[in-house]
Protein backbone atom coordinates (compact mmCIF):
# COMPACT_ATOMS: atom_id res chain seq x y z
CA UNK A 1 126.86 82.68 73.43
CA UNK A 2 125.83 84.78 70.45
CA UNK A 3 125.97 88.54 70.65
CA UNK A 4 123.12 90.97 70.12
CA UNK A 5 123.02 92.72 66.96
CA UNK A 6 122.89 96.70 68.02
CA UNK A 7 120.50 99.10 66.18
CA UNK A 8 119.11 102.47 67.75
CA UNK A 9 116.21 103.41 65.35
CA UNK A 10 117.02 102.88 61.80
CA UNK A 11 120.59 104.00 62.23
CA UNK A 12 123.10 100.86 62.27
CA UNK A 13 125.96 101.21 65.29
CA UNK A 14 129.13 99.62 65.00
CA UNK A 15 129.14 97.76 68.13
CA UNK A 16 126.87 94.88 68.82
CA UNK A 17 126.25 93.44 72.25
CA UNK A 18 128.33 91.30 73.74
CA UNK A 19 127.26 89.16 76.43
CA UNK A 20 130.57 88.10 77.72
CA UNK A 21 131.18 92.00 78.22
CA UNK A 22 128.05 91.93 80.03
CA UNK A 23 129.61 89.14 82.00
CA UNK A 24 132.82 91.38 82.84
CA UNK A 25 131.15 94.45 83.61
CA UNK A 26 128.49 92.28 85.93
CA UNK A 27 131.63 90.79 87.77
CA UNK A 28 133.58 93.97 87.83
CA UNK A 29 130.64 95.66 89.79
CA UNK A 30 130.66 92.45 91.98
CA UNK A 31 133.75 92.77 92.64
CA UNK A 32 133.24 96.34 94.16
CA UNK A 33 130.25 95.88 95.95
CA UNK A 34 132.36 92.60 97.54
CA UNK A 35 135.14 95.36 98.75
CA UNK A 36 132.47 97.49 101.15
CA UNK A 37 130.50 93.83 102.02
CA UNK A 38 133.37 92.87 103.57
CA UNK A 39 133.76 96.35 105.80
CA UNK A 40 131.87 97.94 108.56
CA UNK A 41 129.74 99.74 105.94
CA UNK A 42 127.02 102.81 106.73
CA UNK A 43 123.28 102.72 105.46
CA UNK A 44 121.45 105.66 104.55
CA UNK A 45 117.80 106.01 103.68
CA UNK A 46 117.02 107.26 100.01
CA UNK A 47 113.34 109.40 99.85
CA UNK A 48 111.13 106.17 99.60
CA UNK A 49 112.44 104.49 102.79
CA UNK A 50 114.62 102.63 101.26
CA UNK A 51 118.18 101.58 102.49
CA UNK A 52 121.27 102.90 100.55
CA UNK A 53 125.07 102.05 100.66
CA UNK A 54 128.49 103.21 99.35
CA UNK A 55 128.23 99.57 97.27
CA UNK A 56 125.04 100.56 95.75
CA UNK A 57 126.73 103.89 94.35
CA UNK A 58 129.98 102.21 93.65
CA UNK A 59 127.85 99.46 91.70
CA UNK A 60 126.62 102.04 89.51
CA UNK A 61 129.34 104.49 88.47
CA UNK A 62 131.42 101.64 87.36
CA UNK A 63 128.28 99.86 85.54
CA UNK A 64 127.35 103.62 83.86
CA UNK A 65 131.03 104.52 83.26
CA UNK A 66 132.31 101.36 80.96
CA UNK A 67 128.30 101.07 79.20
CA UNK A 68 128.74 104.79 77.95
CA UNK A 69 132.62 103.86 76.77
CA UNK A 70 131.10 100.64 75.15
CA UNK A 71 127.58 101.86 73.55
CA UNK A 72 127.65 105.74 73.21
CA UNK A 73 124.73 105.37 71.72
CA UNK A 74 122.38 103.59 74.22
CA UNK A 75 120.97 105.42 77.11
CA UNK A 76 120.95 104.15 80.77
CA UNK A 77 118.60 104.23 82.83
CA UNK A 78 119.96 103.16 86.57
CA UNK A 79 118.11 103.05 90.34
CA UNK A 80 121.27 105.19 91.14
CA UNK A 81 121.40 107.39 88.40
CA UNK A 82 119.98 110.75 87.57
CA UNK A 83 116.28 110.64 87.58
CA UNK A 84 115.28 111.63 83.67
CA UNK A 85 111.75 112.61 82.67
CA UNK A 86 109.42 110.70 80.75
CA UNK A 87 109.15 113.65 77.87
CA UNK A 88 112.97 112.28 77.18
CA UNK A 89 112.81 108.89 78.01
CA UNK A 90 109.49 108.12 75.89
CA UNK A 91 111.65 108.53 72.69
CA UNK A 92 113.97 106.35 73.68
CA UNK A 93 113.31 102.80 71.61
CA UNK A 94 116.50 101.07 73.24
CA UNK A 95 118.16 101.86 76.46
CA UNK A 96 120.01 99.94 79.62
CA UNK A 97 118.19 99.14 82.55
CA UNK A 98 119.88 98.66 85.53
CA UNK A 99 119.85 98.18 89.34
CA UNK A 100 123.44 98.53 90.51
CA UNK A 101 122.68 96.58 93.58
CA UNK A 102 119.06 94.40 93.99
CA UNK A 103 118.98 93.52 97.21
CA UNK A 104 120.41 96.12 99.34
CA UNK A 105 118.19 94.89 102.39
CA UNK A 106 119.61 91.92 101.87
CA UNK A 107 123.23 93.10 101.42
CA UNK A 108 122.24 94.92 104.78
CA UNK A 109 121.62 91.80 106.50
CA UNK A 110 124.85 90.16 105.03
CA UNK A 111 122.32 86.72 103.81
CA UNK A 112 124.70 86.98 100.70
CA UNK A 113 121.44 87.10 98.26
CA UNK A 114 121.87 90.54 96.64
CA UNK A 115 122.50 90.79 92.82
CA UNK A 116 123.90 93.24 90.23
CA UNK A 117 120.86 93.38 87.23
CA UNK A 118 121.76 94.82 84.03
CA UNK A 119 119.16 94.37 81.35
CA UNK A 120 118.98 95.70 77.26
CA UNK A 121 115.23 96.82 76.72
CA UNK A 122 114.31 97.09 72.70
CA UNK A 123 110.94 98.39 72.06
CA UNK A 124 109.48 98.18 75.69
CA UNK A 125 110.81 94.84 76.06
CA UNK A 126 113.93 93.13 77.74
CA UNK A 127 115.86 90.61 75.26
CA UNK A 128 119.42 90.47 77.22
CA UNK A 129 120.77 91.04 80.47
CA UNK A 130 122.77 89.47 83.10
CA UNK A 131 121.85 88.91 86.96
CA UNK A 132 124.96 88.31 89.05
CA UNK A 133 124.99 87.28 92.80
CA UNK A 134 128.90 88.12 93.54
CA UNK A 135 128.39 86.54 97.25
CA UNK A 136 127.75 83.43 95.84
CA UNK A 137 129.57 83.38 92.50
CA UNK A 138 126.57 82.93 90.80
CA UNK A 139 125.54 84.53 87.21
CA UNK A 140 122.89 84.35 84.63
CA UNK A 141 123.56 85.25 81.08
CA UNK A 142 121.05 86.34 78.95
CA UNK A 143 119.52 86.72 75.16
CA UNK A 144 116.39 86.31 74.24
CA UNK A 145 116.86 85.05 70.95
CA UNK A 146 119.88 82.85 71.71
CA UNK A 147 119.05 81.32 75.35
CA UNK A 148 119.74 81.76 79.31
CA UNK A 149 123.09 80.33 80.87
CA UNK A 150 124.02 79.81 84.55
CA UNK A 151 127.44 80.38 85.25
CA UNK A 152 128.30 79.12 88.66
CA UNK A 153 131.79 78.66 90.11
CA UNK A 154 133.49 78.56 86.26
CA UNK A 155 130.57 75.37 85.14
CA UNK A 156 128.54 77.11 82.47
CA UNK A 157 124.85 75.35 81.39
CA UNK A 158 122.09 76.24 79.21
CA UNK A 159 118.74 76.80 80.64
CA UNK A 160 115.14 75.83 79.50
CA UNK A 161 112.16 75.85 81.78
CA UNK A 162 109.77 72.73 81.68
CA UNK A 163 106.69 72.85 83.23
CA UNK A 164 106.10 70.65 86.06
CA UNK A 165 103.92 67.14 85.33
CA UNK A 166 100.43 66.70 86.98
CA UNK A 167 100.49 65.61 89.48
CA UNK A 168 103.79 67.14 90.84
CA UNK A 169 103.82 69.40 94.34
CA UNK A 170 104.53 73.06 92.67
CA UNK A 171 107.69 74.65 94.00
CA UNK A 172 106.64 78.72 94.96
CA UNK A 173 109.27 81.04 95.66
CA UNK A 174 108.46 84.56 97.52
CA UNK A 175 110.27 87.34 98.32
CA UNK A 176 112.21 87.36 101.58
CA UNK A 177 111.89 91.07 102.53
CA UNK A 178 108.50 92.19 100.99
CA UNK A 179 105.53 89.81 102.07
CA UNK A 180 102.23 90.92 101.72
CA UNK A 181 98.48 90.04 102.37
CA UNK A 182 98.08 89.93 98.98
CA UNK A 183 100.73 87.36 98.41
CA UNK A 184 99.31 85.30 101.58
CA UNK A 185 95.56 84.91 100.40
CA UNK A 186 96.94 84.18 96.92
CA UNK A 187 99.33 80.96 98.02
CA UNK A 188 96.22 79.74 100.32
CA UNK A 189 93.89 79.55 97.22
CA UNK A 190 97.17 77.69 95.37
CA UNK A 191 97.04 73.64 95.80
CA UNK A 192 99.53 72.28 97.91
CA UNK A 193 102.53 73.46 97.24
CA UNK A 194 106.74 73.81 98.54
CA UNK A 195 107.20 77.60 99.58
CA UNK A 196 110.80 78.86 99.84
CA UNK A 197 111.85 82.54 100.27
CA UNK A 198 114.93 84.19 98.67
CA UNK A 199 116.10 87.88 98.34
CA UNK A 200 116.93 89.86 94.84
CA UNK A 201 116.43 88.89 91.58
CA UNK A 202 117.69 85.40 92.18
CA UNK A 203 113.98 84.24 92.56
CA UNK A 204 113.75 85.49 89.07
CA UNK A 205 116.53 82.87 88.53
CA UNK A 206 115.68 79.82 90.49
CA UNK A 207 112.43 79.98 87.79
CA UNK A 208 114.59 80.01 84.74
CA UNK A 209 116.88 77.66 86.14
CA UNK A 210 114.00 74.62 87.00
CA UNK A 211 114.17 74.98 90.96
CA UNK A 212 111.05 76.80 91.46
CA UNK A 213 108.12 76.52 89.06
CA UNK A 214 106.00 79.97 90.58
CA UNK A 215 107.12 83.39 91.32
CA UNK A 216 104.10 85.36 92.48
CA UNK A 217 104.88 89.18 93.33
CA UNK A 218 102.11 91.17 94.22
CA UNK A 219 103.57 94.27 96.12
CA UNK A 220 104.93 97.10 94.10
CA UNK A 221 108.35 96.98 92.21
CA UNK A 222 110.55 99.26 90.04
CA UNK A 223 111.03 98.28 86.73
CA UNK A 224 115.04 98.40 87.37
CA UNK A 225 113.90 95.37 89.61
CA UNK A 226 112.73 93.54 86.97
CA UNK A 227 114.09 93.75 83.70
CA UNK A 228 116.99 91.54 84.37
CA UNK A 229 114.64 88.84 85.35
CA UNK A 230 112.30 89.42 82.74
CA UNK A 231 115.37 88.56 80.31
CA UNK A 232 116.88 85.77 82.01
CA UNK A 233 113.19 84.20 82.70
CA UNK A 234 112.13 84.66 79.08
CA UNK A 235 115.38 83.49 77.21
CA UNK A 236 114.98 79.98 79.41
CA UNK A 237 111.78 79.75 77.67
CA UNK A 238 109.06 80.93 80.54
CA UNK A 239 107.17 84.30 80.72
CA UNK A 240 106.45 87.11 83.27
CA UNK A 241 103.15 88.27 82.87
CA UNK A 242 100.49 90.77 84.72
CA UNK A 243 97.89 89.29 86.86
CA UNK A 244 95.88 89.19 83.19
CA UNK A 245 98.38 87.23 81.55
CA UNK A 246 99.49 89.94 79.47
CA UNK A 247 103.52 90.32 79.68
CA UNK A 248 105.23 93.38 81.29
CA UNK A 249 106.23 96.23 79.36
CA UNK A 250 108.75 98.84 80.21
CA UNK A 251 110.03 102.75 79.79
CA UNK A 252 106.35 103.40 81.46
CA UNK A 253 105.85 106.92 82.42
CA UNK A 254 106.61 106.40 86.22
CA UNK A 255 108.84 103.66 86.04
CA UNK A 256 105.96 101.52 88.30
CA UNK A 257 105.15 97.69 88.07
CA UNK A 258 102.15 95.89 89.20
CA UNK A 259 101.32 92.91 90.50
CA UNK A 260 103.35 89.88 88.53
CA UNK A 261 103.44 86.21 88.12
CA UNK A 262 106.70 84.06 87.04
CA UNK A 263 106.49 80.75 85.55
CA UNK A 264 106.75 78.00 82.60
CA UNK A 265 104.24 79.27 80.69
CA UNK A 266 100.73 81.15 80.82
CA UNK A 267 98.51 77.77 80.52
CA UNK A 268 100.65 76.68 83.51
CA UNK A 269 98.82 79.85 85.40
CA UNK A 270 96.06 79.81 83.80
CA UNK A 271 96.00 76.28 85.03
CA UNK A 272 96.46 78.06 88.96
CA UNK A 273 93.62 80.16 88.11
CA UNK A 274 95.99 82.70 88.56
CA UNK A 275 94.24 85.14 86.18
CA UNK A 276 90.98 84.93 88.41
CA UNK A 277 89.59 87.57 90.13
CA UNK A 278 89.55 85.05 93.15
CA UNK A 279 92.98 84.19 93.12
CA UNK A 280 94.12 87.91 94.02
C-alpha cells in the first residue's frame, strides 16, 4: 500500500501519509471504544437528538491527539471536536475528517455494526481514509490513487467494483437506523431487487467490496459520515454522487449533505433512472 504524498498549499511537509498509520491509529481507537462496549456504558443526548457515549469521546481524543503529533500541519475536523467556523475552515485546502464513532445507535444497541471513519480531504475531495468496524475485526484501507483493501481477521485483498451484468437481481443496501419515505418510494420505482439493511459506514463498504451494487441515502447526513466512504468507495473504482450525478464535495459552509447514491458507476444509475425527477 503506497503512501500519500503530503502537501498543504504550495509548501512541501516532511511527512507523507501513511496508510498503515492510518491502520494503527483506526485500530487503536477500536480498541478503546471495545473497552466501554464491553461495560454497562451511559448515553447522553448531544443538541440534535442524537445519542452520545464515553466511546465516542474516547474515539476522538486518541484519533485528534496522535494526527496532530503525526501531521502538525493538517487540520481536523472531528463530529467530537470543537465546532470551527466556516470563515476558518474555507481556507483550509487539506484537512482530516473524522467521525470518532459512526454508528453510535448502533453501538447503543450492541448489533456490533459501528465504525471508526477517518478520511484525508484535498481540495474538497476525499482521496484516503480508513473505515474500521472493531466489533467485527473488519477494516478498509484507502487511497484514491493507489486502490481500496479489506483487511479482515489478518487476510488483506484488493478491491475493485464491477458492475453487475443485465440481467442480474441488483443487491440494495439501506440504512438500518434512518429509513425514510423518500428512500421507500425510491426502491418501489427500482426493478426487482435484494434489500439488506446494515448500520455505519459499512454500507459504504459492502459497495466497494462487490456485496451490494446500490447504496441509496436520501435523509440528511454530516459530511464526517461520509468522507470515509466516499474514499474507500472511490479508490475500489465506484462513485458517490448527488441525486444529479454530480459527486459530493466537502468543507461546505454547514457541514450538510444531501440526498446520495452509491454504486459502480454513474451509467449504472443512470441506467436506474436514478437521476429522474420520478425516481425521488
Amino acid at each position: 500500500m503506497a503512501n500519500h504524498g503530503d502537501t498543504q498549499g504550495a509548501n512541501m511537509s516532511p511527512h507523507p501519509i501513511d496508510l498503515e498509520l492510518l491502520s494503527e491509529l483506526a485500530q487503536v481507537a477500536g480498541k478503546g471504544i471495545m473497552d466501554i462496549y464491553a461495560t454497562d456504558f451511559s448515553v447522553g443526548i448531544k443538541s440534535d437528538d442524537s445519542p452520545l457515549t464515553q466511546a465516542d469521546t474516547r474515539s476522538h481524543e486518541i484519533i485528534s491527539a496522535r494526527l496532530q503529533k503525526e501531521y502538525p500541519t493538517i487540520p481536523i475536523l472531528s463530529e467530537e471536536g470543537k465546532m470551527i467556523s466556516f470563515e476558518e475552515r474555507k481556507k483550509w485546502n487539506r484537512f482530516w475528517l473524522v467521525d470518532p464513532l459512526d454508528g453510535t445507535k448502533e453501538f447503543v444497541n450492541k448489533n456490533d455494526e459501528f465504525t471508526v471513519n477517518i478520511a484525508l480531504i484535498e481540495n474538497h475531495i476525499p482521496v484516503a481514509g480508513v473505515i474500521y468496524a472493531p466489533a467485527l475485526d473488519l477494516m478498509y484501507l484507502a487511497e484514491v490513487e493507489t486502490g481500496c483493501w479489506e483487511i479482515a481477521q489478518g487476510k488483506q485483498r484488493k478491491l475493485e467494483i464491477v458492475p453487475p451484468l443485465d440481467g442480474d437481481v441488483i443487491r440494495v443496501v439501506q440504512s438500518r437506523s434512518h429509513p425514510s419515505e423518500a428512500l421507500t418510494k425510491c426502491l418501489k420505482a427500482l426493478p426487482p431487487h435484494e434489500a439488506m439493511s446494515r448500520g455505519s459506514s459499512l454500507k459504504f463498504c459492502l459497495v466497494a467490496a462487490g456485496k451490494a451494487d446500490l447504496y441509496p441515502r436520501l435523509g440528511p447526513t454530516w459530511e464526517w459520515d461520509t468522507g470515509a466512504g466516499q474514499a474507500v468507495v472511490t479508490a475500489a473504482g465506484g462513485v458517490v454522487t448527488d441525486t444529479h450525478g454530480i459527486p459530493f464535495r466537502y468543507n461546505k459552509s454547514n457541514l450538510l449533505n444531501g440526498p446520495f447514491f452509491v454504486g459502480p458507476d454513474r451509467d449504472f444509475m443512470e441506467g436506474l433512472s436514478l437521476f429522474s425527477e420520478e425516481s425521488m
